[in-house]
C-alpha atoms as a PDB file:
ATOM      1  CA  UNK A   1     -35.392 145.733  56.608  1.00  0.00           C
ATOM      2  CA  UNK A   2     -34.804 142.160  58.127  1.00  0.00           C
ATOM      3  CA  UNK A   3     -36.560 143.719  61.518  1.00  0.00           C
ATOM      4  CA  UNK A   4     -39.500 144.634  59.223  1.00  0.00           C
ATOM      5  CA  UNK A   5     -39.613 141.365  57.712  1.00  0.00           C
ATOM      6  CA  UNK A   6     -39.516 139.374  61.027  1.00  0.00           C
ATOM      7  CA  UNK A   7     -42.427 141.432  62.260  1.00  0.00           C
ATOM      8  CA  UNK A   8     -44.471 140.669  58.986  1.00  0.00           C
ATOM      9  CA  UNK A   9     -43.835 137.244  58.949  1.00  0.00           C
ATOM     10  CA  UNK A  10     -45.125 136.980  62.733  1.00  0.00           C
ATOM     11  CA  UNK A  11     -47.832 138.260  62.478  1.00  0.00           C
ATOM     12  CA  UNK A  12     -48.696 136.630  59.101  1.00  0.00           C
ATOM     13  CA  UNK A  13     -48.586 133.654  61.225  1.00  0.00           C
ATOM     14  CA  UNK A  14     -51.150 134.803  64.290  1.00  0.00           C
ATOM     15  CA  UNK A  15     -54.465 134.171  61.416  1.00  0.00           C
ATOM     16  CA  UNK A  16     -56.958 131.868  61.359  1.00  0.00           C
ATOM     17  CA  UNK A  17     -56.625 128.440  59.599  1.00  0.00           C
ATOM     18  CA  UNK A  18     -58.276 130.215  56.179  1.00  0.00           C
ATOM     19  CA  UNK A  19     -58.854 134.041  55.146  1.00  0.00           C
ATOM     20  CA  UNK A  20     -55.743 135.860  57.730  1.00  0.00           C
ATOM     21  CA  UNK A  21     -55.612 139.349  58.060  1.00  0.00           C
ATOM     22  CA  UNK A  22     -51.865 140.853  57.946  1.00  0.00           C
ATOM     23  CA  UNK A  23     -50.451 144.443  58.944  1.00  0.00           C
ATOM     24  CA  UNK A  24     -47.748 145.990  57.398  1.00  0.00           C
ATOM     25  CA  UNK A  25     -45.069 147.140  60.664  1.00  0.00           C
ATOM     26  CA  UNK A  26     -45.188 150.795  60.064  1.00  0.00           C
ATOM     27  CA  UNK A  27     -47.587 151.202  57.227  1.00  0.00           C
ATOM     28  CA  UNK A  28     -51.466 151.058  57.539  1.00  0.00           C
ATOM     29  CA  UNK A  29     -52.090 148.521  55.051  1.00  0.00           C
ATOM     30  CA  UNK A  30     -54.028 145.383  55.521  1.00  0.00           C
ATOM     31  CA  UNK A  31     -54.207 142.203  53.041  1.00  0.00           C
ATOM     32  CA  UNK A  32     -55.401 138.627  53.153  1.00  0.00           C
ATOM     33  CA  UNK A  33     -53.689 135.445  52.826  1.00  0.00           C
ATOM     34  CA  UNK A  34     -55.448 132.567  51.656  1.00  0.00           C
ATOM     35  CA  UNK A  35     -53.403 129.705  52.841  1.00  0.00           C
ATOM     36  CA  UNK A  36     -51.640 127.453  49.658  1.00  0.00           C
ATOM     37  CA  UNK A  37     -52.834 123.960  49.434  1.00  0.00           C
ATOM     38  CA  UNK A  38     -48.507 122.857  50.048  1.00  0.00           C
ATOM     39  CA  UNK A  39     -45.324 125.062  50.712  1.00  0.00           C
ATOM     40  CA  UNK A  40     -43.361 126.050  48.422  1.00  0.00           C
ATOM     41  CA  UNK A  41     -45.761 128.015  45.791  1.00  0.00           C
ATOM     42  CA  UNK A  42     -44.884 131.056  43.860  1.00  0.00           C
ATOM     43  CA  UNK A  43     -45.879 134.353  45.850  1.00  0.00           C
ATOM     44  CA  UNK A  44     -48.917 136.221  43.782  1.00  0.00           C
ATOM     45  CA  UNK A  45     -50.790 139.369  44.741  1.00  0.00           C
ATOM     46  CA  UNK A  46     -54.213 140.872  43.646  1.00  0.00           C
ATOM     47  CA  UNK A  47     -55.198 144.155  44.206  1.00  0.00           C
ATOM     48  CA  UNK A  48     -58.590 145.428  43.661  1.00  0.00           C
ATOM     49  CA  UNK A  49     -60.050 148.078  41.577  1.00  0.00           C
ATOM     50  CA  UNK A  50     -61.997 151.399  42.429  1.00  0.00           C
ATOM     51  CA  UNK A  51     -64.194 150.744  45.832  1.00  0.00           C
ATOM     52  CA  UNK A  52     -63.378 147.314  46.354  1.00  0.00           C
ATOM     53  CA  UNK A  53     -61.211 145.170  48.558  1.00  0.00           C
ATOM     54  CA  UNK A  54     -59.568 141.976  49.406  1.00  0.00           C
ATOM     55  CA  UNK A  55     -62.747 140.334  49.114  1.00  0.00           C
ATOM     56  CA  UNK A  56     -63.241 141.037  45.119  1.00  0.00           C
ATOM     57  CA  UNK A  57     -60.649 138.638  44.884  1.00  0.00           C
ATOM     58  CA  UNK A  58     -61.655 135.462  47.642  1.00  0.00           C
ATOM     59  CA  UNK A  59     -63.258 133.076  44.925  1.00  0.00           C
ATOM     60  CA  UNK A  60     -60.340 133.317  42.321  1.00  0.00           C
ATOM     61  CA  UNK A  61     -57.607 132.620  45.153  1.00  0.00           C
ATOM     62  CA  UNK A  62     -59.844 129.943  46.496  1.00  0.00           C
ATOM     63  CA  UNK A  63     -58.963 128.409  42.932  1.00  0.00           C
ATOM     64  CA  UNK A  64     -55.834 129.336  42.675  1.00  0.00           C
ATOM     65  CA  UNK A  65     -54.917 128.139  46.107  1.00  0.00           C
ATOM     66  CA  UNK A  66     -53.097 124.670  44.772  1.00  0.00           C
ATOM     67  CA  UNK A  67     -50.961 126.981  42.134  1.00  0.00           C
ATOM     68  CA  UNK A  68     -49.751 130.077  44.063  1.00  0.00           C
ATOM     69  CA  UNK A  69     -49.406 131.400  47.947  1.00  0.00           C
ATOM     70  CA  UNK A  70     -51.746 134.509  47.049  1.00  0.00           C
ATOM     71  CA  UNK A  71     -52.317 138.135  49.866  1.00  0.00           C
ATOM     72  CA  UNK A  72     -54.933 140.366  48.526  1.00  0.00           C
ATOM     73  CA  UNK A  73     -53.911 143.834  49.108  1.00  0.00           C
ATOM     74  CA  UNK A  74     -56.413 146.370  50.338  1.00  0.00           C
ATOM     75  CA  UNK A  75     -55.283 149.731  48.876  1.00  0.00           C
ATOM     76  CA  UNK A  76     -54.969 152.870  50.543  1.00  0.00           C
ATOM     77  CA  UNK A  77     -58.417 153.792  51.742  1.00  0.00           C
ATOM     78  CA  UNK A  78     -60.547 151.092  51.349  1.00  0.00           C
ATOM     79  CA  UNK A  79     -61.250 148.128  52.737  1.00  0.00           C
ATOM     80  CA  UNK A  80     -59.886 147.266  55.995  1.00  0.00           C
ATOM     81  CA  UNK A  81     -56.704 150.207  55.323  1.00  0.00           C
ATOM     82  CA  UNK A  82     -57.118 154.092  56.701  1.00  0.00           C
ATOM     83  CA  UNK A  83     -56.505 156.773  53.844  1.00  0.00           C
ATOM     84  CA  UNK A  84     -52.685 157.717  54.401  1.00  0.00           C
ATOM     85  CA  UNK A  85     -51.841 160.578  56.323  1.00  0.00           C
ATOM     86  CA  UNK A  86     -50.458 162.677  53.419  1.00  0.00           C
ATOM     87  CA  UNK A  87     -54.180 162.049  51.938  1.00  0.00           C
ATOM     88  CA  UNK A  88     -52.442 161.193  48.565  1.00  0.00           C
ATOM     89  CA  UNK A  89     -54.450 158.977  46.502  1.00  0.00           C
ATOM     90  CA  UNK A  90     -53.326 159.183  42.964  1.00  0.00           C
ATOM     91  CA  UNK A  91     -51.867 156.161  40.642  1.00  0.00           C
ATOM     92  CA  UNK A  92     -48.720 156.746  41.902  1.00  0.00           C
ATOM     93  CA  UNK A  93     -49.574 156.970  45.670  1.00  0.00           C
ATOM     94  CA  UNK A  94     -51.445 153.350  45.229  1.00  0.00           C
ATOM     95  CA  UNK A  95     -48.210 152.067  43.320  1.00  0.00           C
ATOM     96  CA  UNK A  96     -45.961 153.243  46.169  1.00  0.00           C
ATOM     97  CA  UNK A  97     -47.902 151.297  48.548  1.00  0.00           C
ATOM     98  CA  UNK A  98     -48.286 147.897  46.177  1.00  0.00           C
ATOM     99  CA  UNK A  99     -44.236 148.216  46.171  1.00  0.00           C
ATOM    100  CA  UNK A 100     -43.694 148.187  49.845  1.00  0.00           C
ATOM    101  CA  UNK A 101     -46.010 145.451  50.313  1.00  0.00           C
ATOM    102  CA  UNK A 102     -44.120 143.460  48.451  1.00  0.00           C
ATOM    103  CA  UNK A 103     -40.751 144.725  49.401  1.00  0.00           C
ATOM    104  CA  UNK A 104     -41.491 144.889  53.355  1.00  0.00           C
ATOM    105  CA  UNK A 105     -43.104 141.349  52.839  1.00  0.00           C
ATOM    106  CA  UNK A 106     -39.912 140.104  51.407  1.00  0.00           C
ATOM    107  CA  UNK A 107     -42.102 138.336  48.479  1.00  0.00           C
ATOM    108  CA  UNK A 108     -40.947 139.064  45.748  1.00  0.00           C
ATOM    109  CA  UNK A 109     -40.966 139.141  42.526  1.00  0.00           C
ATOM    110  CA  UNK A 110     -44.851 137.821  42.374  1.00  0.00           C
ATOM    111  CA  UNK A 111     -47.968 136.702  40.133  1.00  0.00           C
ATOM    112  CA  UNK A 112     -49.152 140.128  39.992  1.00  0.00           C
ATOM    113  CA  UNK A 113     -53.152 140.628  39.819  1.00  0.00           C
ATOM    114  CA  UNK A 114     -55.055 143.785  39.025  1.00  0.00           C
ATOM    115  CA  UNK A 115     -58.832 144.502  38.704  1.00  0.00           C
ATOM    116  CA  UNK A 116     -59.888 147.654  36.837  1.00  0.00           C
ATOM    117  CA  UNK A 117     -58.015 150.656  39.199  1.00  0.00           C
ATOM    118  CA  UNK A 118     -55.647 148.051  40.235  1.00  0.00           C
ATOM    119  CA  UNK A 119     -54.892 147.014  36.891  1.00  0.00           C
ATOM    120  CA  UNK A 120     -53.519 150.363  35.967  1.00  0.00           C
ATOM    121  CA  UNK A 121     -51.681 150.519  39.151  1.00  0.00           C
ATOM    122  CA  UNK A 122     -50.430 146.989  38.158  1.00  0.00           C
ATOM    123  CA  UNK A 123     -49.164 148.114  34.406  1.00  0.00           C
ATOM    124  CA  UNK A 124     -47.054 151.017  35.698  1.00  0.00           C
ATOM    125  CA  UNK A 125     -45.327 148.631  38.407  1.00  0.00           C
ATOM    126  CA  UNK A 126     -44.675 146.675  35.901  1.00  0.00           C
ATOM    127  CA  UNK A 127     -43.331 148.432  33.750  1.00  0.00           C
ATOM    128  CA  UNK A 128     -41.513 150.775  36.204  1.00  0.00           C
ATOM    129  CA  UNK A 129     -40.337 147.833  38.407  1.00  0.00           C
ATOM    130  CA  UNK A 130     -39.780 144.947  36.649  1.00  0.00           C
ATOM    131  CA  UNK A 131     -38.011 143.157  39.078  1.00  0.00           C
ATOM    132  CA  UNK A 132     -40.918 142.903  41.357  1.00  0.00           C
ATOM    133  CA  UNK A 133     -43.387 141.086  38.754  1.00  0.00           C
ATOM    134  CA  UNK A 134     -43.246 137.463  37.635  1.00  0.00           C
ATOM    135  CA  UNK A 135     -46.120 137.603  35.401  1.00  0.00           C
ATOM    136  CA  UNK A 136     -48.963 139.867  35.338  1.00  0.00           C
ATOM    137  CA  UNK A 137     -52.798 139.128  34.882  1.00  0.00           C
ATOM    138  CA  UNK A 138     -55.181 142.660  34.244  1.00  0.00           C
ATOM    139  CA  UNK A 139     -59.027 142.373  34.453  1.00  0.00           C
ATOM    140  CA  UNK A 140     -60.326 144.805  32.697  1.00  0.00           C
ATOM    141  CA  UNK A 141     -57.903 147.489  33.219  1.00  0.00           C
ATOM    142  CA  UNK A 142     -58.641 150.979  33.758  1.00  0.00           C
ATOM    143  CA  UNK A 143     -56.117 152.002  31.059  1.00  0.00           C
ATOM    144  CA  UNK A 144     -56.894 155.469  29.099  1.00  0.00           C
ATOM    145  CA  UNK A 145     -60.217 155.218  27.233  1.00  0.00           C
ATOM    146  CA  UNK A 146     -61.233 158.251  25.570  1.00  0.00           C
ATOM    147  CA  UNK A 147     -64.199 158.935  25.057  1.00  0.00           C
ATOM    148  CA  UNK A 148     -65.589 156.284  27.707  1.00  0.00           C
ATOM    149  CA  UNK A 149     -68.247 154.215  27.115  1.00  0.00           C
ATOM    150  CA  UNK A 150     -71.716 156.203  27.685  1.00  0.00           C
ATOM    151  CA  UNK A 151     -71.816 153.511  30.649  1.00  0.00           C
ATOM    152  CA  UNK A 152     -68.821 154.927  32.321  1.00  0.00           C
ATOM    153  CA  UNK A 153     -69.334 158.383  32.484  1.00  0.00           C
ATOM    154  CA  UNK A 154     -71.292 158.812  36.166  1.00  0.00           C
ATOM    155  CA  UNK A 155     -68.003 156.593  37.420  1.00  0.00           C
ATOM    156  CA  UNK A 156     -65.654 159.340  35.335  1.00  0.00           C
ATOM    157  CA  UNK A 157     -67.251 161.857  37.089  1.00  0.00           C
ATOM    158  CA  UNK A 158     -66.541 161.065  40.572  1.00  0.00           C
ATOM    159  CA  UNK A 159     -63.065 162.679  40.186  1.00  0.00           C
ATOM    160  CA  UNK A 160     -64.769 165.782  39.471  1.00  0.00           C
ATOM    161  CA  UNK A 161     -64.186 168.008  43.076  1.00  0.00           C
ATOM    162  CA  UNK A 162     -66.969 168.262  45.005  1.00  0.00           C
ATOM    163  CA  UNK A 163     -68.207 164.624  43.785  1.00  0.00           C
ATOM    164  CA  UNK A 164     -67.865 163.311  47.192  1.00  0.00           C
ATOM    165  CA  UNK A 165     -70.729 166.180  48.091  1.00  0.00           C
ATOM    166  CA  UNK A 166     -73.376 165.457  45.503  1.00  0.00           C
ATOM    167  CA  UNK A 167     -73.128 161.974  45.690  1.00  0.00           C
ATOM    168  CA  UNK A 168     -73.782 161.879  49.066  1.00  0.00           C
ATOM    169  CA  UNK A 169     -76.588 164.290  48.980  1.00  0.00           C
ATOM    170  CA  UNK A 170     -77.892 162.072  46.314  1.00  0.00           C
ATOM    171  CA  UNK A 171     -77.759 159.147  48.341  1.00  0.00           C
ATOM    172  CA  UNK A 172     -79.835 160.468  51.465  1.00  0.00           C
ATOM    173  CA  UNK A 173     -82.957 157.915  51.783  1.00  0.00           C
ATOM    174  CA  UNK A 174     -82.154 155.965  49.157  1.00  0.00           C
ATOM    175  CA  UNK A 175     -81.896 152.352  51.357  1.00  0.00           C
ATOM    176  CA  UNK A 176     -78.607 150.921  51.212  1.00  0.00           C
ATOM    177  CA  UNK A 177     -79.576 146.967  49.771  1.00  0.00           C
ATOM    178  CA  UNK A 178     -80.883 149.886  46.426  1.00  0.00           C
ATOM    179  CA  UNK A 179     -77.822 151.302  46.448  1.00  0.00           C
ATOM    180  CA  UNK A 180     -75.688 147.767  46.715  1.00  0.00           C
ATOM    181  CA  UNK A 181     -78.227 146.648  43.457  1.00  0.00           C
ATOM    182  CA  UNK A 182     -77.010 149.387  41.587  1.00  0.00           C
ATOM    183  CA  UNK A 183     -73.622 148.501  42.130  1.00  0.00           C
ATOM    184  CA  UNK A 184     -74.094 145.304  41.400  1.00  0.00           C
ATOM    185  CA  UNK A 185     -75.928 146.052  38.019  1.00  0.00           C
ATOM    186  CA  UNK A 186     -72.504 148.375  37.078  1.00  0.00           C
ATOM    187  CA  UNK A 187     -70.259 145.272  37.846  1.00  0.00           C
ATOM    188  CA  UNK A 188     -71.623 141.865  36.897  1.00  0.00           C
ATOM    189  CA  UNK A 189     -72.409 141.208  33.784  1.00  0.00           C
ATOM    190  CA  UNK A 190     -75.685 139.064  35.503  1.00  0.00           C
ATOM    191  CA  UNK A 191     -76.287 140.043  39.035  1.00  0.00           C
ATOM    192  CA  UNK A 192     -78.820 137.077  39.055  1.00  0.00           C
ATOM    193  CA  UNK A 193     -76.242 134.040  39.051  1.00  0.00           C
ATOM    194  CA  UNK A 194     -74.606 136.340  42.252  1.00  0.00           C
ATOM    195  CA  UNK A 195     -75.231 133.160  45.360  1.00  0.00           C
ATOM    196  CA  UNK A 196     -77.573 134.874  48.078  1.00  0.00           C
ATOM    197  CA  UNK A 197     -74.650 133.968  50.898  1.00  0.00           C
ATOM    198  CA  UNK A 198     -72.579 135.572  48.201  1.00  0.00           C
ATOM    199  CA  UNK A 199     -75.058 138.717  47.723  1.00  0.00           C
ATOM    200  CA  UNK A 200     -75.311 139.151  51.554  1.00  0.00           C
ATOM    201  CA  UNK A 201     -71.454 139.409  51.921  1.00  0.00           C
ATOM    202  CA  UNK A 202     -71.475 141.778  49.467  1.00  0.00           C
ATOM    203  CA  UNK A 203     -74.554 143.978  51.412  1.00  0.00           C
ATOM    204  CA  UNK A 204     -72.271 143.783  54.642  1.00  0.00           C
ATOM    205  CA  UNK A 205     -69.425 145.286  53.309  1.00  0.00           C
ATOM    206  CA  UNK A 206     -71.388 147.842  51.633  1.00  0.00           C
ATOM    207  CA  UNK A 207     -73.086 148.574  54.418  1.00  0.00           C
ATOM    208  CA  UNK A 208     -69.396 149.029  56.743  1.00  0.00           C
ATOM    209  CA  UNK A 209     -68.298 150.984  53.758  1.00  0.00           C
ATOM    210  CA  UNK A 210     -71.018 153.526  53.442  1.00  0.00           C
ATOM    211  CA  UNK A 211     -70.796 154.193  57.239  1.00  0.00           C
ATOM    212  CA  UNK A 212     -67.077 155.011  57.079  1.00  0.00           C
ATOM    213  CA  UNK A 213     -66.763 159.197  57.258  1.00  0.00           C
ATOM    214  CA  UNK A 214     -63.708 159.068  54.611  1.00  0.00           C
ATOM    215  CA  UNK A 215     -65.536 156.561  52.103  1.00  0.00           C
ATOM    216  CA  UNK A 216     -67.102 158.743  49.795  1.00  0.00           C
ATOM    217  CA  UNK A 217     -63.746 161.249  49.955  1.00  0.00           C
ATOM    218  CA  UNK A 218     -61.197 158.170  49.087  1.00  0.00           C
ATOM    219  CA  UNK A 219     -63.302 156.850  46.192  1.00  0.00           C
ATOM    220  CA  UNK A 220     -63.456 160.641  44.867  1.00  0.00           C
ATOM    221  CA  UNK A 221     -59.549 161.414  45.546  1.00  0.00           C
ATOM    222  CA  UNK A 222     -58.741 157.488  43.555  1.00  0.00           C
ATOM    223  CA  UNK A 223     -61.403 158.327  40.630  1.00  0.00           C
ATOM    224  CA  UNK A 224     -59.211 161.835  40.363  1.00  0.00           C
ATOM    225  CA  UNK A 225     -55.780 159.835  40.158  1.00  0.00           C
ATOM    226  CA  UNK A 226     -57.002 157.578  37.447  1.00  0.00           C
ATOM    227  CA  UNK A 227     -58.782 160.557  35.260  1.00  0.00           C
ATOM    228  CA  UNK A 228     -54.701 162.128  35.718  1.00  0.00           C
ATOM    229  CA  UNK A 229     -53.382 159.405  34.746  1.00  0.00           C
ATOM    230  CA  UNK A 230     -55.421 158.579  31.596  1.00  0.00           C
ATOM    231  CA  UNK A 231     -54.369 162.483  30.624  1.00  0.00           C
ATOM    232  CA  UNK A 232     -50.937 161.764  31.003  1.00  0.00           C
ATOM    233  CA  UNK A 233     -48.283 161.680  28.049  1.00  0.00           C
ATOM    234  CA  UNK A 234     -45.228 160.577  27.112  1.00  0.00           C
ATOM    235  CA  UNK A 235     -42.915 158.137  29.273  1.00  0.00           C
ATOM    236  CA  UNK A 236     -45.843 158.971  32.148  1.00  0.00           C
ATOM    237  CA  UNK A 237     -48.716 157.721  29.631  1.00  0.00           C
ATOM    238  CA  UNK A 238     -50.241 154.440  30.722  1.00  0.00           C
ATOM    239  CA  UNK A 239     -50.476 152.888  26.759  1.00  0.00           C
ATOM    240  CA  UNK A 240     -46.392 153.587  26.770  1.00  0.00           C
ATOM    241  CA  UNK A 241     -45.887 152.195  30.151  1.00  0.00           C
ATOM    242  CA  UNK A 242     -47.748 149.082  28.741  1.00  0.00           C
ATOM    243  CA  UNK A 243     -45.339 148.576  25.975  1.00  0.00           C
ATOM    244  CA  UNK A 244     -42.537 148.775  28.677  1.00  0.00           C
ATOM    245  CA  UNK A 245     -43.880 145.531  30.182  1.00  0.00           C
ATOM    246  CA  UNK A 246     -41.446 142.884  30.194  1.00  0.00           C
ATOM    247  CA  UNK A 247     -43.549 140.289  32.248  1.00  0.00           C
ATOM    248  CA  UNK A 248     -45.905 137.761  30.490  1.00  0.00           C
ATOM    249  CA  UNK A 249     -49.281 138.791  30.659  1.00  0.00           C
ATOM    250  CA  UNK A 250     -52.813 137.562  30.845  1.00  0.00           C
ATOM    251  CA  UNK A 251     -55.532 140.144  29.610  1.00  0.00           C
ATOM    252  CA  UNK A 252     -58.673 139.080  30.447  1.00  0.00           C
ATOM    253  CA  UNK A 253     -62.585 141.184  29.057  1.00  0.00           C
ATOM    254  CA  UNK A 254     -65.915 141.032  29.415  1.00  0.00           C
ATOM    255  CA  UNK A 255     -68.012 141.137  26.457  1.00  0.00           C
ATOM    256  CA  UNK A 256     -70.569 142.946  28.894  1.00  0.00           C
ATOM    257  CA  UNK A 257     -68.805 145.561  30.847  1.00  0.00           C
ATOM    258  CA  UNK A 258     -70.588 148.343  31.170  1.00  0.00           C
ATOM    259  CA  UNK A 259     -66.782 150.248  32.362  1.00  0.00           C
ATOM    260  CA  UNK A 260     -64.198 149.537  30.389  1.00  0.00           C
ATOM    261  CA  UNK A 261     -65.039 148.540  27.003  1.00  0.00           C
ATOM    262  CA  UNK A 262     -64.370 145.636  24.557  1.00  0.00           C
ATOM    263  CA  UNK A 263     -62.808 147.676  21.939  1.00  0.00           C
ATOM    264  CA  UNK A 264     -59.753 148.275  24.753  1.00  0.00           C
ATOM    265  CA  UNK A 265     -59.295 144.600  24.426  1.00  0.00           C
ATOM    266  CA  UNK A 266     -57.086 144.479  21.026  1.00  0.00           C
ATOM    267  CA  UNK A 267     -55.213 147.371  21.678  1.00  0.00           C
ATOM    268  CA  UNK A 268     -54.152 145.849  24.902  1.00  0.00           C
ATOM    269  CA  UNK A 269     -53.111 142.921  23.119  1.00  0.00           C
ATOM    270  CA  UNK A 270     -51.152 144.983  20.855  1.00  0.00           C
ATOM    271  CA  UNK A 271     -49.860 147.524  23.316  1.00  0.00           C
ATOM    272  CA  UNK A 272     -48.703 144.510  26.026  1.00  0.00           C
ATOM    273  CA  UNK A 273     -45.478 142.556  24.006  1.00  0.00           C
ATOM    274  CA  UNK A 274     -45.405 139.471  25.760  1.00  0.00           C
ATOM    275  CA  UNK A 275     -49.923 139.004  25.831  1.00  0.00           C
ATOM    276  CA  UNK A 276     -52.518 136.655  25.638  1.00  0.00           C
ATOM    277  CA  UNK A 277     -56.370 137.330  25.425  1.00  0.00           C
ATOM    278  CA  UNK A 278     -59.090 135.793  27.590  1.00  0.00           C
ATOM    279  CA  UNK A 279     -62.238 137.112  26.571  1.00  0.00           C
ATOM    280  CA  UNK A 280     -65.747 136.261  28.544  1.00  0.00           C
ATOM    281  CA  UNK A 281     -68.771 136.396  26.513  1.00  0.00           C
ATOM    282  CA  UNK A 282     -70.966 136.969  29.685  1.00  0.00           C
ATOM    283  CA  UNK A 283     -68.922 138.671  32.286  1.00  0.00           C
ATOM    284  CA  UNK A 284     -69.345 142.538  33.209  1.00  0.00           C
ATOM    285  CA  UNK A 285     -66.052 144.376  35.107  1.00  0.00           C
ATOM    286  CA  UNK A 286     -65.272 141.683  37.565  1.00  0.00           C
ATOM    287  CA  UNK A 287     -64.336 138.774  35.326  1.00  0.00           C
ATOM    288  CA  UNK A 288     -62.532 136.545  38.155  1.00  0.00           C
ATOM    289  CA  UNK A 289     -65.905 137.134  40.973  1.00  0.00           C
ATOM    290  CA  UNK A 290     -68.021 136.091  37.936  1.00  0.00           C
ATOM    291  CA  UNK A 291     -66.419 133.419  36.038  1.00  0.00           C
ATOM    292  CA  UNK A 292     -63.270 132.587  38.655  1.00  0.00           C
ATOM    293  CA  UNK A 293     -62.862 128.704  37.363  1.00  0.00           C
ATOM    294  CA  UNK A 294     -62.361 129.898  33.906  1.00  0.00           C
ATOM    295  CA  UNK A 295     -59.907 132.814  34.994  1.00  0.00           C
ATOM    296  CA  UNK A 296     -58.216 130.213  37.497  1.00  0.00           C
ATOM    297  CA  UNK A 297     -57.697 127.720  34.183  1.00  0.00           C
ATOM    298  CA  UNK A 298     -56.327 130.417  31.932  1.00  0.00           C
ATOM    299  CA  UNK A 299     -54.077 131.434  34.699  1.00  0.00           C
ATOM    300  CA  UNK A 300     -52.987 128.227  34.889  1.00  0.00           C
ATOM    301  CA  UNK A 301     -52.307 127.383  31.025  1.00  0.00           C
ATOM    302  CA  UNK A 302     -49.974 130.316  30.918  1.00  0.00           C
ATOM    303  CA  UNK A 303     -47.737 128.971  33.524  1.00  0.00           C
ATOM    304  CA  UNK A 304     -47.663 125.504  31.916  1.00  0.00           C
ATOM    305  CA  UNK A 305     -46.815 127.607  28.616  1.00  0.00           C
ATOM    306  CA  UNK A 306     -43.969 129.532  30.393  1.00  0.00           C
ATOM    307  CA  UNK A 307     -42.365 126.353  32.027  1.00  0.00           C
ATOM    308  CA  UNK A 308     -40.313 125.114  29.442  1.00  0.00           C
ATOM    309  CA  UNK A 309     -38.785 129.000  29.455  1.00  0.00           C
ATOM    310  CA  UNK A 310     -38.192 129.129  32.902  1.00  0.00           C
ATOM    311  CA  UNK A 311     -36.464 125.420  32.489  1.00  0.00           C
ATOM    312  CA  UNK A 312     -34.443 126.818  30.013  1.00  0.00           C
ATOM    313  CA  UNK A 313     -33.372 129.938  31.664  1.00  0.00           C
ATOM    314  CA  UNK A 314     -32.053 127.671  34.883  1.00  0.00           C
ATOM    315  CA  UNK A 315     -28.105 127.145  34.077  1.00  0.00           C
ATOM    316  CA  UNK A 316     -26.778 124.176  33.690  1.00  0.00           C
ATOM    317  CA  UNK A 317     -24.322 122.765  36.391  1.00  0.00           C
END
């Protein structure tokens, strides 16, 4: 393990002065760093939700940069990491790999962060490993929500086998800045206050995305793992796993997501022991690339709430 750690911490160290891309030795994951303002912050990771990437998650550690020493981790699959070899995608799969990140990375425990996918990968770790989780913040989780929102459905349906097939059929002429709109329309709550640098970021990736041959198959394989999961029952169901969560936690909703709806938001609260609600009249799925200030600020008010109990938890000598 301390090889493993050496490695990672060299080349964590061979970036660039902001955004640094880091390999795990031995695993093909990839994350970004985004350099704290001073040494010595708390460790926090983000990991993105259903066809994103480290890049969902650039504005809100941007704010967050004075407060914690955040990686973004790209998940099996997407962004920047290969599918894994044993082509397992479920929740579990994308759990293992969140765990060895922060393991191999000798990190831990950290701020945990999860966006919609990775917020359900986010609950189990912390409830399964509670050791590895200082406090967790979930945007708009992708826990169980039966029936989905009308809205929803078309994203449901891409764990369906053979999805990968007809959506890619489906997609043949249709010009890829359409295809990045209708994305965009699915995610923000108001594509229109999206910055044009900020919108042509967004086309680039898409456009590197869509040209990957495993793309479509990944997305597919994930959206299977998280329509298991939400069938699941018992110690395995996501709503129990959530009332297993020791760590503090920030839920945070958009009033206009068009994925996970609203009405999730107070059974959260309830199902979550140790919660707090942040809810966002005009944000869509993507709360903290829409609104990041006010997610940054919330973030920030439950540390300052938690530091008298960390105070009080240091022995006296």
């Amino acid at each position: 393990m301390s090889g493993l750690r050496e490695t990672f911490e060299a080349e964590t160290a061979a970036g660039s002065d902001h955004l640094r891309e880091l390999r795990m030795p031995g695993s093909p994951l990839f994350a970004e760093a985004q350099p704290p303002h001073r040494a010595g912050l708390p460790p926090a990771l983000f990991v993105h939700g259903l066809g994103g990437c480290t890049r969902n998650w650039e504005l809100l550690m941007a704010e967050l940069a004075g407060t914690v020493d955040g990686h973004a981790l790209d998940l099996p699959g997407f962004g920047q990491s290969p599918p894994p070899d044993d082509a397992d995608l479920s929740l579990d799969a994308h759990m293992r790999a969140v765990i060895d990140f922060i393991e191999l990375s000798g990190r831990g425990p950290v701020h945990l962060f999860g966006n919609s996918l990775g917020g359900a990968v986010s609950t189990r770790l912390a409830a399964l490993r509670p050791d590895l989780v200082r406090t967790l913040t979930l945007i708009s989780p992708a826990l169980p929500e039966l029936p989905p929102q009308t809205t929803a459905w078309p994203t449901a349906l891409l764990g369906m086998p053979g999805a990968a097939g007809v959506i890619r059929r489906a997609s043949r002429g249709r010009a890829l800045e359409q295809q990045t709109q209708a994305l965009l329309d699915l995610c923000y709550g108001d594509p229109g206050r999206i910055p044009a640098e900020r919108r042509a970021l967004m086309a680039a990736e898409y456009r590197r995305r869509a040209e990957l041959p495993y793309a479509l198959d990944v997305l597919s394989r994930s959206a299977r793992g998280i329509v298991r999961a939400y069938t699941e029952r018992g110690e395995r169901s996501l709503w129990r796993q959530a009332a297993r969560v020791t760590a503090p936690t920030l839920l945070v909703y958009g009033l206009k997501d068009k994925l996970v709806g609203y009405r999730m938001a107070r059974r959260a609260s309830l199902a979550f022991p140790d919660s707090r609600l942040l809810v966002l009249p005009l944000a869509g799925h993507v709360a903290m690339m829409e609104y990041p200030e006010l997610v940054a600020t919330r973030f920030e008010e439950l540390l300052a709430e938690l530091a008298p109990r960390v105070k009080d938890s240091v022995p006296a000598e």
